[in-house]
N, C-alpha and C. Protein backbone atom coordinates (compact mmCIF):
# COMPACT_ATOMS: atom_id res chain seq x y z
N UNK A 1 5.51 -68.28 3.31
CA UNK A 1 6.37 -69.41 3.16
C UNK A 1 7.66 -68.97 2.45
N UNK A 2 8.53 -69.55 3.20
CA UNK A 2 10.09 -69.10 2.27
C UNK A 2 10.12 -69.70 0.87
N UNK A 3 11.39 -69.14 0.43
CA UNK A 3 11.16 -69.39 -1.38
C UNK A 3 12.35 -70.29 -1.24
N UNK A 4 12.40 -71.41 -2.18
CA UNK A 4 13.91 -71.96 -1.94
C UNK A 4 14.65 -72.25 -3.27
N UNK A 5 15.46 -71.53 -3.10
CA UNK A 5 16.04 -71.33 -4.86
C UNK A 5 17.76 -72.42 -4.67
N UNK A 6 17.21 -73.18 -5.57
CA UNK A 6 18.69 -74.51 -5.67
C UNK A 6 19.71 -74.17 -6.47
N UNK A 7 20.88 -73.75 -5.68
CA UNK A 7 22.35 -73.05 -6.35
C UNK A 7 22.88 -74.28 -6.75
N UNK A 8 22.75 -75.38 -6.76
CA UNK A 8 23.48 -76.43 -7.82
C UNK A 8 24.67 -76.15 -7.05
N UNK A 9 24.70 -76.19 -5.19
CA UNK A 9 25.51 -76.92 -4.77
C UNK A 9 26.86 -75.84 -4.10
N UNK A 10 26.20 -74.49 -4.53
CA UNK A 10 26.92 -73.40 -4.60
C UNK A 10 26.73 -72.69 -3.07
N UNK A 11 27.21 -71.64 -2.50
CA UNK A 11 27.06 -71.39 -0.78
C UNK A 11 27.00 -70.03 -1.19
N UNK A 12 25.50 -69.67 -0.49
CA UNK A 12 25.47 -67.57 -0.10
C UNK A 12 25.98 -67.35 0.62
N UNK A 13 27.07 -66.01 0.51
CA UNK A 13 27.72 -65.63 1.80
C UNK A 13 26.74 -64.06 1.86
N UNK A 14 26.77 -63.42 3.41
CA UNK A 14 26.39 -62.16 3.25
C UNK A 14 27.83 -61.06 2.92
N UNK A 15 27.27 -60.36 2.59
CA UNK A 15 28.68 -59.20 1.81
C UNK A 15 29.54 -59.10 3.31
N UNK A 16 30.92 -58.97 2.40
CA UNK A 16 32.06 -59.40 3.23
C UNK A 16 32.57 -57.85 3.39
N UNK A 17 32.95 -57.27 4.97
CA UNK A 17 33.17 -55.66 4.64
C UNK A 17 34.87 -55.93 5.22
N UNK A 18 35.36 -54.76 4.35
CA UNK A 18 36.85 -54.50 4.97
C UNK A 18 37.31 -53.18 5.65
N UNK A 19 37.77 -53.47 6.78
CA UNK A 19 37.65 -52.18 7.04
C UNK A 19 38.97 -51.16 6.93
N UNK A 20 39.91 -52.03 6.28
CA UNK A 20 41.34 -50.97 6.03
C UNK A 20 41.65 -51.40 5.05
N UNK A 21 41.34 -50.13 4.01
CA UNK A 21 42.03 -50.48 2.24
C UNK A 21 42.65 -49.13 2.07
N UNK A 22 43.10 -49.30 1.00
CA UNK A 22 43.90 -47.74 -0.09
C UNK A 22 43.66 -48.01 -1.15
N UNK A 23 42.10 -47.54 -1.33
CA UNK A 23 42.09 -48.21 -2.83
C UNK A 23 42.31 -47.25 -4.16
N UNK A 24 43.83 -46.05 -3.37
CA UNK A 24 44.07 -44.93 -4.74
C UNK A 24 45.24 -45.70 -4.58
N UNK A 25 45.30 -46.79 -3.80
CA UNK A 25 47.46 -47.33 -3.68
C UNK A 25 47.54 -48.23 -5.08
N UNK A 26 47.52 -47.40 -6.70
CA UNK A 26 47.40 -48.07 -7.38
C UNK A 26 48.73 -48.67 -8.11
N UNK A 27 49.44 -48.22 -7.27
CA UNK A 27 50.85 -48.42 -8.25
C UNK A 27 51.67 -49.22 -6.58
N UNK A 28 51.19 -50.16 -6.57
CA UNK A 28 52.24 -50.76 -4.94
C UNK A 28 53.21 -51.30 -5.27
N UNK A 29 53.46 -51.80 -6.44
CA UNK A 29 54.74 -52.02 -6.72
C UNK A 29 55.66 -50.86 -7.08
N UNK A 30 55.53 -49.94 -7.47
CA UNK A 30 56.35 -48.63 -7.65
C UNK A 30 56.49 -47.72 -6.29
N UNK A 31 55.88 -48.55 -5.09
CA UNK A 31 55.48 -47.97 -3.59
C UNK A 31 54.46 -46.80 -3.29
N UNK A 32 53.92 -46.58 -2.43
CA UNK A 32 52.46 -45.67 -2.24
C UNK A 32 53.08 -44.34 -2.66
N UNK A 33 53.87 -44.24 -2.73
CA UNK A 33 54.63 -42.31 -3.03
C UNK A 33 54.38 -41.93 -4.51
N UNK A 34 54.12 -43.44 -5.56
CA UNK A 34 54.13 -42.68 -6.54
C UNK A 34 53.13 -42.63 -7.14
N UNK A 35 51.56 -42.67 -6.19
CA UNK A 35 50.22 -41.65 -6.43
C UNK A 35 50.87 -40.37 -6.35
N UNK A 36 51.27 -39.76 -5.98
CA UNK A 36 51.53 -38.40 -5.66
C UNK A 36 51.81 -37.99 -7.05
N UNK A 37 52.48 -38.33 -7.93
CA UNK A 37 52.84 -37.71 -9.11
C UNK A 37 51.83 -38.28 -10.49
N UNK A 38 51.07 -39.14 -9.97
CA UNK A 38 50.05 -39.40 -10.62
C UNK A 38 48.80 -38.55 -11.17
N UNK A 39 48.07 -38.47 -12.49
CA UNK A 39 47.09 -37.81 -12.84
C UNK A 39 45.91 -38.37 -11.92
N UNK A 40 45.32 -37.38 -11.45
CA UNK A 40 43.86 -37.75 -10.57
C UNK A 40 42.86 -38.66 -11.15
N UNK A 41 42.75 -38.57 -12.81
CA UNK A 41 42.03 -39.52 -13.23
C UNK A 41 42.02 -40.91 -13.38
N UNK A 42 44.11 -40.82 -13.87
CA UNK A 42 44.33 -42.08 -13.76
C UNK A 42 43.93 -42.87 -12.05
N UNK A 43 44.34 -42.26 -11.70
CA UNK A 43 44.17 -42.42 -9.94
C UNK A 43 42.88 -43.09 -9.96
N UNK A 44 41.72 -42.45 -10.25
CA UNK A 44 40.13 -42.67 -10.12
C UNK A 44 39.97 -44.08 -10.88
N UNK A 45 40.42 -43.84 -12.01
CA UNK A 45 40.10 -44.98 -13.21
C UNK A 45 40.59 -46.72 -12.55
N UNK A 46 42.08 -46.26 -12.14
CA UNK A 46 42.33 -47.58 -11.57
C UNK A 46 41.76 -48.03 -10.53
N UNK A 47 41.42 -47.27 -9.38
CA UNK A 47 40.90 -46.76 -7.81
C UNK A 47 39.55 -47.88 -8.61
N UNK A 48 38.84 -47.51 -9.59
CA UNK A 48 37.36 -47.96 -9.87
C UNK A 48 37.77 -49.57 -10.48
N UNK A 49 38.79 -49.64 -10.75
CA UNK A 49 39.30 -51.44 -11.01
C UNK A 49 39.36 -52.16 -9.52
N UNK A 50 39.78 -51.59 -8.65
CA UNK A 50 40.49 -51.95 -7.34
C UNK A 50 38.82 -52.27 -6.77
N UNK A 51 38.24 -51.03 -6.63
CA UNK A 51 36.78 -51.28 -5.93
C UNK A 51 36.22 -52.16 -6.95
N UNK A 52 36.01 -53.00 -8.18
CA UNK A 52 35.11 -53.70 -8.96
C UNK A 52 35.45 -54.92 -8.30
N UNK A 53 37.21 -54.85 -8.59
CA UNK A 53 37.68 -56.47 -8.08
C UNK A 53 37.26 -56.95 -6.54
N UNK A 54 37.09 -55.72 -5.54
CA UNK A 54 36.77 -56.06 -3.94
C UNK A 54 35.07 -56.67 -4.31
N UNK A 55 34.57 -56.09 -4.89
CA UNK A 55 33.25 -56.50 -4.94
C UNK A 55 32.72 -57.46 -5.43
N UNK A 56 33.53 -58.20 -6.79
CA UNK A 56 33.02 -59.13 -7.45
C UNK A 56 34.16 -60.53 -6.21
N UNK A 57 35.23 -60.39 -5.57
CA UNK A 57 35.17 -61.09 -4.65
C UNK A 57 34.40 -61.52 -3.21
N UNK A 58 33.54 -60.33 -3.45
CA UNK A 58 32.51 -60.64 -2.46
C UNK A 58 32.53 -59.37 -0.88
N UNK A 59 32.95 -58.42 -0.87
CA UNK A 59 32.78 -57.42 -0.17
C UNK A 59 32.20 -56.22 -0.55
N UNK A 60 30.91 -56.56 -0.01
CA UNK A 60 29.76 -54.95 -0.31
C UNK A 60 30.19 -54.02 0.69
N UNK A 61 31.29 -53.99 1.43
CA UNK A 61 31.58 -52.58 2.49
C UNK A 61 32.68 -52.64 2.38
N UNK A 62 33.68 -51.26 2.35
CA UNK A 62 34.89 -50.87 2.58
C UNK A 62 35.06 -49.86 3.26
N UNK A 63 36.31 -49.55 4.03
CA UNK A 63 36.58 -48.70 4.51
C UNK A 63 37.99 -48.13 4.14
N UNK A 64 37.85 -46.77 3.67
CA UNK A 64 39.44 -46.70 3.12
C UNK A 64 39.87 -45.37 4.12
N UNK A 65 40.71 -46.31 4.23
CA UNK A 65 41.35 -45.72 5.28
C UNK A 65 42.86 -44.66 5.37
N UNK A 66 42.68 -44.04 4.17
CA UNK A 66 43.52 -42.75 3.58
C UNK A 66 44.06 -42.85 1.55
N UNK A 67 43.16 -41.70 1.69
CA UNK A 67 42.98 -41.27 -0.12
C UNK A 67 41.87 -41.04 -0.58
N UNK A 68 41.28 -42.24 -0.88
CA UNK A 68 39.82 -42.12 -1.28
C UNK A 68 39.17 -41.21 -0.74
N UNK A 69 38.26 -40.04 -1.35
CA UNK A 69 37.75 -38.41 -1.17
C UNK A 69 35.97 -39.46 -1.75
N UNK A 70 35.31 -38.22 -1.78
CA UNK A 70 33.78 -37.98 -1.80
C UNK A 70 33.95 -38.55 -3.57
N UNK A 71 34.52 -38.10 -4.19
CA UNK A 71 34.09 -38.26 -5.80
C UNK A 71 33.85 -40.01 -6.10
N UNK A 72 34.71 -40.39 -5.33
CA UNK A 72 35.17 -42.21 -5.91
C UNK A 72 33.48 -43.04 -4.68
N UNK A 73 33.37 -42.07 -3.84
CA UNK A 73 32.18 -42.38 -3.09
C UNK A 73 30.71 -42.12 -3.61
N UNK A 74 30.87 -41.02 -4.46
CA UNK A 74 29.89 -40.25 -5.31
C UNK A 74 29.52 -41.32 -6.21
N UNK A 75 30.46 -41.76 -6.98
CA UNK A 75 30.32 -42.16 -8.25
C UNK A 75 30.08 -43.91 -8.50
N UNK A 76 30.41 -44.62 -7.19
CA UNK A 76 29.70 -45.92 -7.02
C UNK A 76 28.67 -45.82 -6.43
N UNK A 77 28.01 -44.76 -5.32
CA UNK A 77 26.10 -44.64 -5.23
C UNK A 77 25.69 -43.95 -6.60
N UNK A 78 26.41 -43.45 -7.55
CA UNK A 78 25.57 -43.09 -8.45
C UNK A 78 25.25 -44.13 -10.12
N UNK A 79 26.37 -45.42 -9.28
CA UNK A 79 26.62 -46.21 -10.71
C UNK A 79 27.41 -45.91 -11.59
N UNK A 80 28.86 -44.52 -11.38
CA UNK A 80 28.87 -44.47 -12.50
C UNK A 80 30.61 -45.59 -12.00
N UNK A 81 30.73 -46.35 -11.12
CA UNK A 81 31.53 -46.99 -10.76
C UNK A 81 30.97 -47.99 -10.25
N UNK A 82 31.65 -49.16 -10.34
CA UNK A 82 30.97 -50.65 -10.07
C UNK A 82 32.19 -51.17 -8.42
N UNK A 83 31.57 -50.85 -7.32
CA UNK A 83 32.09 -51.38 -6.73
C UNK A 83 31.43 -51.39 -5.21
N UNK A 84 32.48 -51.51 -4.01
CA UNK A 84 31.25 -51.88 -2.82
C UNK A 84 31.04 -50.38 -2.20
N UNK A 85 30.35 -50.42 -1.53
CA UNK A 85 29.74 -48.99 -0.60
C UNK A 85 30.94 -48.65 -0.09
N UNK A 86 31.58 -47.79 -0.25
CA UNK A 86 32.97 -47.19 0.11
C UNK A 86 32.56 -46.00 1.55
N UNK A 87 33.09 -46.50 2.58
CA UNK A 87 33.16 -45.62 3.42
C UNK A 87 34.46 -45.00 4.02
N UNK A 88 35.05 -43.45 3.66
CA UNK A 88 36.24 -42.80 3.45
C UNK A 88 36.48 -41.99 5.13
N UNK A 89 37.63 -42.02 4.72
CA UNK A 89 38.22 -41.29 6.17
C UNK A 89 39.38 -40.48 5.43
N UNK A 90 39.54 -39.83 4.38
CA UNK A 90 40.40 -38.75 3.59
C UNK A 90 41.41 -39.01 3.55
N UNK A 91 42.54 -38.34 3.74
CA UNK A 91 44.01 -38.88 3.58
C UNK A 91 44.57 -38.31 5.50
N UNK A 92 45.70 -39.61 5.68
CA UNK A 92 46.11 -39.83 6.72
C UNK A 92 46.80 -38.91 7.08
N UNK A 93 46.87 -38.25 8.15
CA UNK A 93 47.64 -37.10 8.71
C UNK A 93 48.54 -37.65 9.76
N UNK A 94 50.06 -37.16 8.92
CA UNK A 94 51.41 -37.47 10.04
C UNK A 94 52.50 -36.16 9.96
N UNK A 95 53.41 -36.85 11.06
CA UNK A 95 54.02 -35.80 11.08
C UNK A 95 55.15 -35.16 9.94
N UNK A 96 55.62 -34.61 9.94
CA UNK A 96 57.36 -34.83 9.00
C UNK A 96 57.97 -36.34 9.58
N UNK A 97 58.54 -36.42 8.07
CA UNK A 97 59.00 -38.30 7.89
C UNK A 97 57.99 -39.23 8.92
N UNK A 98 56.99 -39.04 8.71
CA UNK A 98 56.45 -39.95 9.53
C UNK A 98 55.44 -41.02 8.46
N UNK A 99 54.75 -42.13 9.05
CA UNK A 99 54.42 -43.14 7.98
C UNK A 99 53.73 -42.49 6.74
N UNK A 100 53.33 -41.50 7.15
CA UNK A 100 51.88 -40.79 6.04
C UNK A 100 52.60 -39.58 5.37
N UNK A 101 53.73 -39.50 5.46
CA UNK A 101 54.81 -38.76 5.00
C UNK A 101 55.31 -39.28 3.03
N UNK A 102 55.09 -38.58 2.40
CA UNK A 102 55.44 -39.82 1.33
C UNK A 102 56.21 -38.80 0.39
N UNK A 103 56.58 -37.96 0.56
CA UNK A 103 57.31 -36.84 -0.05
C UNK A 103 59.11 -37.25 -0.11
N UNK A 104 59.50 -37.57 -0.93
CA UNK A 104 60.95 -37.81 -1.16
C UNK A 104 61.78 -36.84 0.35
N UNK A 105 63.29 -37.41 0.00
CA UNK A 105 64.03 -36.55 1.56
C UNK A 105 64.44 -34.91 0.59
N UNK A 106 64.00 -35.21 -0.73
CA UNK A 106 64.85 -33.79 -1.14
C UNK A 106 63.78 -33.02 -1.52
N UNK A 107 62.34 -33.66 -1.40
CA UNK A 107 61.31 -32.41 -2.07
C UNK A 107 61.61 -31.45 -0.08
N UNK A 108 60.98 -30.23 -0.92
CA UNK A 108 60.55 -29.08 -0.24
C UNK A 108 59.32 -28.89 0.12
N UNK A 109 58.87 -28.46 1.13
CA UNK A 109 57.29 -27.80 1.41
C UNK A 109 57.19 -26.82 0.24
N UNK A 110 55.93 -26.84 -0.34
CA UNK A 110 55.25 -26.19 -1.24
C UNK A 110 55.94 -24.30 -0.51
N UNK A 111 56.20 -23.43 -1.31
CA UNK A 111 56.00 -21.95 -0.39
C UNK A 111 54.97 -21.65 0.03
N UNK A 112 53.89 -21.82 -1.07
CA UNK A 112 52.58 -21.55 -1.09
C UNK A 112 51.84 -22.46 0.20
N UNK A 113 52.11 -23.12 0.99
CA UNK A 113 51.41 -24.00 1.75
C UNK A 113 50.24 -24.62 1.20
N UNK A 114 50.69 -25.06 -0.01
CA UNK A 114 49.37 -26.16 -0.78
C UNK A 114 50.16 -27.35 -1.05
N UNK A 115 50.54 -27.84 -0.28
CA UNK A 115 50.66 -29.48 -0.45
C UNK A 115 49.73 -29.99 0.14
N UNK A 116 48.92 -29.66 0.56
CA UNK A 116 47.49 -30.62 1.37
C UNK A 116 46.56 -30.85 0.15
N UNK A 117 46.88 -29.90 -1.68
CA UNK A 117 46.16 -30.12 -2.21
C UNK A 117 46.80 -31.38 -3.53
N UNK A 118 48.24 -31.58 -3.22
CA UNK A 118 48.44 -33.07 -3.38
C UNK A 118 47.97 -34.00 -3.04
N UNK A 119 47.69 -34.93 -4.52
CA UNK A 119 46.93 -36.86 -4.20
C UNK A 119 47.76 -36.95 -3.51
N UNK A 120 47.51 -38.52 -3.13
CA UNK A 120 47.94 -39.13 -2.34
C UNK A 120 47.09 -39.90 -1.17
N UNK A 121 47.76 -40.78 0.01
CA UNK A 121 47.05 -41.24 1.01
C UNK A 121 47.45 -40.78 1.85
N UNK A 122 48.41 -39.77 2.48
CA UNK A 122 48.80 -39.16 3.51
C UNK A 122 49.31 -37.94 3.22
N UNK A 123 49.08 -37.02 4.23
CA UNK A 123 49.44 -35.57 4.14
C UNK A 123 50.48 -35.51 5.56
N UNK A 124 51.41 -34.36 5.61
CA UNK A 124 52.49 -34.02 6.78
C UNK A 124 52.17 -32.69 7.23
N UNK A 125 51.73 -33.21 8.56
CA UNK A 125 51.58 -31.69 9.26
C UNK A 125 52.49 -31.61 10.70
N UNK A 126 52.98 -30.44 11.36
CA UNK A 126 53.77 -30.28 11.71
C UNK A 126 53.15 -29.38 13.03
N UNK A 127 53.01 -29.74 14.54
CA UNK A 127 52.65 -28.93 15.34
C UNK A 127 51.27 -28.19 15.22
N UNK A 128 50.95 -28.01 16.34
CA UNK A 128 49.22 -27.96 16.80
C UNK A 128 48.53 -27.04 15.53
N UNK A 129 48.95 -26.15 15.64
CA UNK A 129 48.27 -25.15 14.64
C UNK A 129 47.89 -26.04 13.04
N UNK A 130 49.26 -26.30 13.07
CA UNK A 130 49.09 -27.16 10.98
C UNK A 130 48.09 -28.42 11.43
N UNK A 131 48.39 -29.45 12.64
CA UNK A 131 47.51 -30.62 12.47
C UNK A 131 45.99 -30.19 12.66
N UNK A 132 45.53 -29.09 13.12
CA UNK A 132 44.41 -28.17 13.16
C UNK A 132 43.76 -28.37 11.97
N UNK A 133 45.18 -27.15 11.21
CA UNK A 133 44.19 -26.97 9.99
C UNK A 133 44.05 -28.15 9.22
N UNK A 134 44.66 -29.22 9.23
CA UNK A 134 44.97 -30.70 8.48
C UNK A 134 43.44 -31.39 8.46
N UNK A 135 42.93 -31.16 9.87
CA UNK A 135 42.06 -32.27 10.17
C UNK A 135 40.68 -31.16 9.85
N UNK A 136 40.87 -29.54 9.81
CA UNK A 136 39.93 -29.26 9.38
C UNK A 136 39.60 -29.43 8.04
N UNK A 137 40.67 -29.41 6.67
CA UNK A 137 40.88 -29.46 5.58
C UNK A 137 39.67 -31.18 5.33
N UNK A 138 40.81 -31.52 6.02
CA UNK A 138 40.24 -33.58 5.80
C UNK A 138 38.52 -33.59 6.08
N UNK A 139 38.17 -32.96 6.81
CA UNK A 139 36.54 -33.28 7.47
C UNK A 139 35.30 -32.15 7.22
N UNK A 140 36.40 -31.45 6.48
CA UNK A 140 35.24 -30.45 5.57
C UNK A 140 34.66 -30.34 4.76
N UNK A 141 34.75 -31.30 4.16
CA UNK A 141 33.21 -32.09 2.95
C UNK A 141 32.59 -33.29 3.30
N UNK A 142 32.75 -33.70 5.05
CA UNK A 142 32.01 -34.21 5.15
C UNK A 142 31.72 -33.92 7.27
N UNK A 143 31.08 -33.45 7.43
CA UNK A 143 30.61 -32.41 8.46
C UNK A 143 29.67 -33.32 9.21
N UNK A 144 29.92 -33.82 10.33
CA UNK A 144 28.86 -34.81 11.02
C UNK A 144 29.58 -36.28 10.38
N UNK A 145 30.79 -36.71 9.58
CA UNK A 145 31.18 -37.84 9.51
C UNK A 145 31.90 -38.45 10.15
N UNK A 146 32.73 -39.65 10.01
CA UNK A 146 33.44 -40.30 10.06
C UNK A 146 34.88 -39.42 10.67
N UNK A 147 35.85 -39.89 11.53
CA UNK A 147 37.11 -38.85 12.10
C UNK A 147 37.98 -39.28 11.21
N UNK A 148 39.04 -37.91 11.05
CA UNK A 148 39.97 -38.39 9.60
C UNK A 148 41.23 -39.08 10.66
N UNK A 149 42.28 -39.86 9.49
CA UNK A 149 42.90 -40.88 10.28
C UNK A 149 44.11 -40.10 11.00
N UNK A 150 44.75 -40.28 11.94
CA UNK A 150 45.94 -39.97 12.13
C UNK A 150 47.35 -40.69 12.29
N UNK A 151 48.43 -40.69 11.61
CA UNK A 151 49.55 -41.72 12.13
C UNK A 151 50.38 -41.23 12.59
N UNK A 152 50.51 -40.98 13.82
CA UNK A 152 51.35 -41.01 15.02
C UNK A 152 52.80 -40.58 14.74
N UNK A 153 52.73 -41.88 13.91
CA UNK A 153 54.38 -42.34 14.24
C UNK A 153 54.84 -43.01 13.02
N UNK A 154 56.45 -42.65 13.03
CA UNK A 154 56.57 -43.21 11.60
C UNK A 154 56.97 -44.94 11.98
N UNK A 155 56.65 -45.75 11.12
CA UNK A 155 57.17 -47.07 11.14
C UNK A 155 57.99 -47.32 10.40
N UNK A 156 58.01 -49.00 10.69
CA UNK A 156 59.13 -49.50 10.02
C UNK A 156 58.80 -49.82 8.66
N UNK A 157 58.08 -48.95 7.86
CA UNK A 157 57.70 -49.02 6.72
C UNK A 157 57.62 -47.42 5.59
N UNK A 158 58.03 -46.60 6.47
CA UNK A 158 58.27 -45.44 6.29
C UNK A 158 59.22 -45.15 5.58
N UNK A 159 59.61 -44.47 4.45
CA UNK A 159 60.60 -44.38 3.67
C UNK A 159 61.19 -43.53 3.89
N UNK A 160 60.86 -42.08 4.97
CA UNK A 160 61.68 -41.05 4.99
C UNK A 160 62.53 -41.13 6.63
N UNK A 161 61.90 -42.03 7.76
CA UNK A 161 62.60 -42.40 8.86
C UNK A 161 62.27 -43.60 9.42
N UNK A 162 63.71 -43.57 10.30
CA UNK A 162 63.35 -45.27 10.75
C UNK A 162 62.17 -45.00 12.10
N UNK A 163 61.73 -46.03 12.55
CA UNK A 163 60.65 -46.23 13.25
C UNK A 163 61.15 -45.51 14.72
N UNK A 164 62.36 -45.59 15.11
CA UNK A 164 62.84 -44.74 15.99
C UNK A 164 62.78 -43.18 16.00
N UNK A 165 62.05 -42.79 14.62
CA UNK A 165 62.56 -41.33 14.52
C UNK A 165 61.70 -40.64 15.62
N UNK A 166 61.73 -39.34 16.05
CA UNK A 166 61.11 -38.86 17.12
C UNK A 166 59.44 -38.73 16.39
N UNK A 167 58.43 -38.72 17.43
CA UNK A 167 57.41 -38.16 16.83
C UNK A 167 56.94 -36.42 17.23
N UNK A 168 55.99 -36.02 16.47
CA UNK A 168 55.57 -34.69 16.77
C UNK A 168 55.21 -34.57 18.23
N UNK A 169 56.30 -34.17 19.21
CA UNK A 169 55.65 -33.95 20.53
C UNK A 169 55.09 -32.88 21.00
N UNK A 170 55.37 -31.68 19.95
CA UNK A 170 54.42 -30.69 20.03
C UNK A 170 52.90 -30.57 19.78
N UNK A 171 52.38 -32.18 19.35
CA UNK A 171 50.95 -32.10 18.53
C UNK A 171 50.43 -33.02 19.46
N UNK A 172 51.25 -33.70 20.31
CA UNK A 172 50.67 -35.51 21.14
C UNK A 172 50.81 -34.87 23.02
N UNK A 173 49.76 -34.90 23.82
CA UNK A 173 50.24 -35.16 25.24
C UNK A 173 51.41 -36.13 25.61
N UNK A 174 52.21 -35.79 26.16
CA UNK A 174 53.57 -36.68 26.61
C UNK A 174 53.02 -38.40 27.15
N UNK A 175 51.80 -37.92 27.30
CA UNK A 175 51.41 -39.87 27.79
C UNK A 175 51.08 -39.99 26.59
N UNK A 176 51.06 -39.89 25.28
CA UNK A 176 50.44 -40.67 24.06
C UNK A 176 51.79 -40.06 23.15
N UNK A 177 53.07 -39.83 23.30
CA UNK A 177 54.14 -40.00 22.78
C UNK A 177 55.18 -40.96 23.05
């Protein structure tokens, strides 16, 4: 026999999932570029405010859909973060100035080719070989998962070009440019 417990009028919902967040975009009023110069912890610490608040509004599933890595996933199955089941897709891979581009017009590529090991929610890769290694970088701590994201194209929300700018046609078949 079912059990019937009286909420005094109150309504169960089942957990509410989202499937496109940024929950390292902790500074959106200062715009998504300035994770990048952010300490990783601070990053985490707020990242773990962002996931408490999705959850105590009522969403046990997320999907973040560029930034959020294995640790911020680690650390709410292990309790040591209060928030919903986070399911990650790494940081977004675009081209130069393209939406996932978040690097000022006057920074430089790293010499060293370690800007892929910059925070952030998007990384810039440039022609077949780099978006290669991009998407191997993104899906190599998690092997049999989820595909990491890609953005195409820059929009009209892009800070380094307008939505007209060309995209990588060296990385796209000419029917998906």
């Amino acid at each position: 026999m079912a059990e019937i417990i009286d909420l005094g009028g109150r309504t169960v919902l089942p957990g509410l999932i989202d499937c496109h967040v940024h929950v390292n975009a902790v500074r959106v009023t200062s715009g998504l570029a300035a994770s990048r110069v952010l300490p990783a912890s601070f990053i985490a610490a707020a990242a773990s405010q962002v996931m408490r608040g999705m959850l105590m509004r009522g969403f046990t599933t997320i999907r973040d859909e560029g930034g959020a890595d294995r640790g911020l996933r680690e650390a709410v199955e292990q309790g040591l973060f209060v928030g919903p089941r986070l399911f990650i897709a790494g940081r977004a891979i675009s081209q130069t100035g393209g939406h996932g581009d978040f690097r000022d017009r006057i920074d430089s590529p790293a010499p060293c080719g370690c800007d892929h090991f910059v925070s952030g929610i998007g990384r810039a890769s440039d022609g077949v070989p780099a978006v290669q290694q991009a998407v191997r970088d993104e899906i190599r701590w998690r092997p049999g998962k989820r595909p990491a994201t890609g953005w195409q194209a820059p929009s009209s929300t892009s800070r380094t070009g307008p939505a007209t700018a060309p995209k990588c046609s060296a990385c796209w078949p000419a029917s998906q440019t």
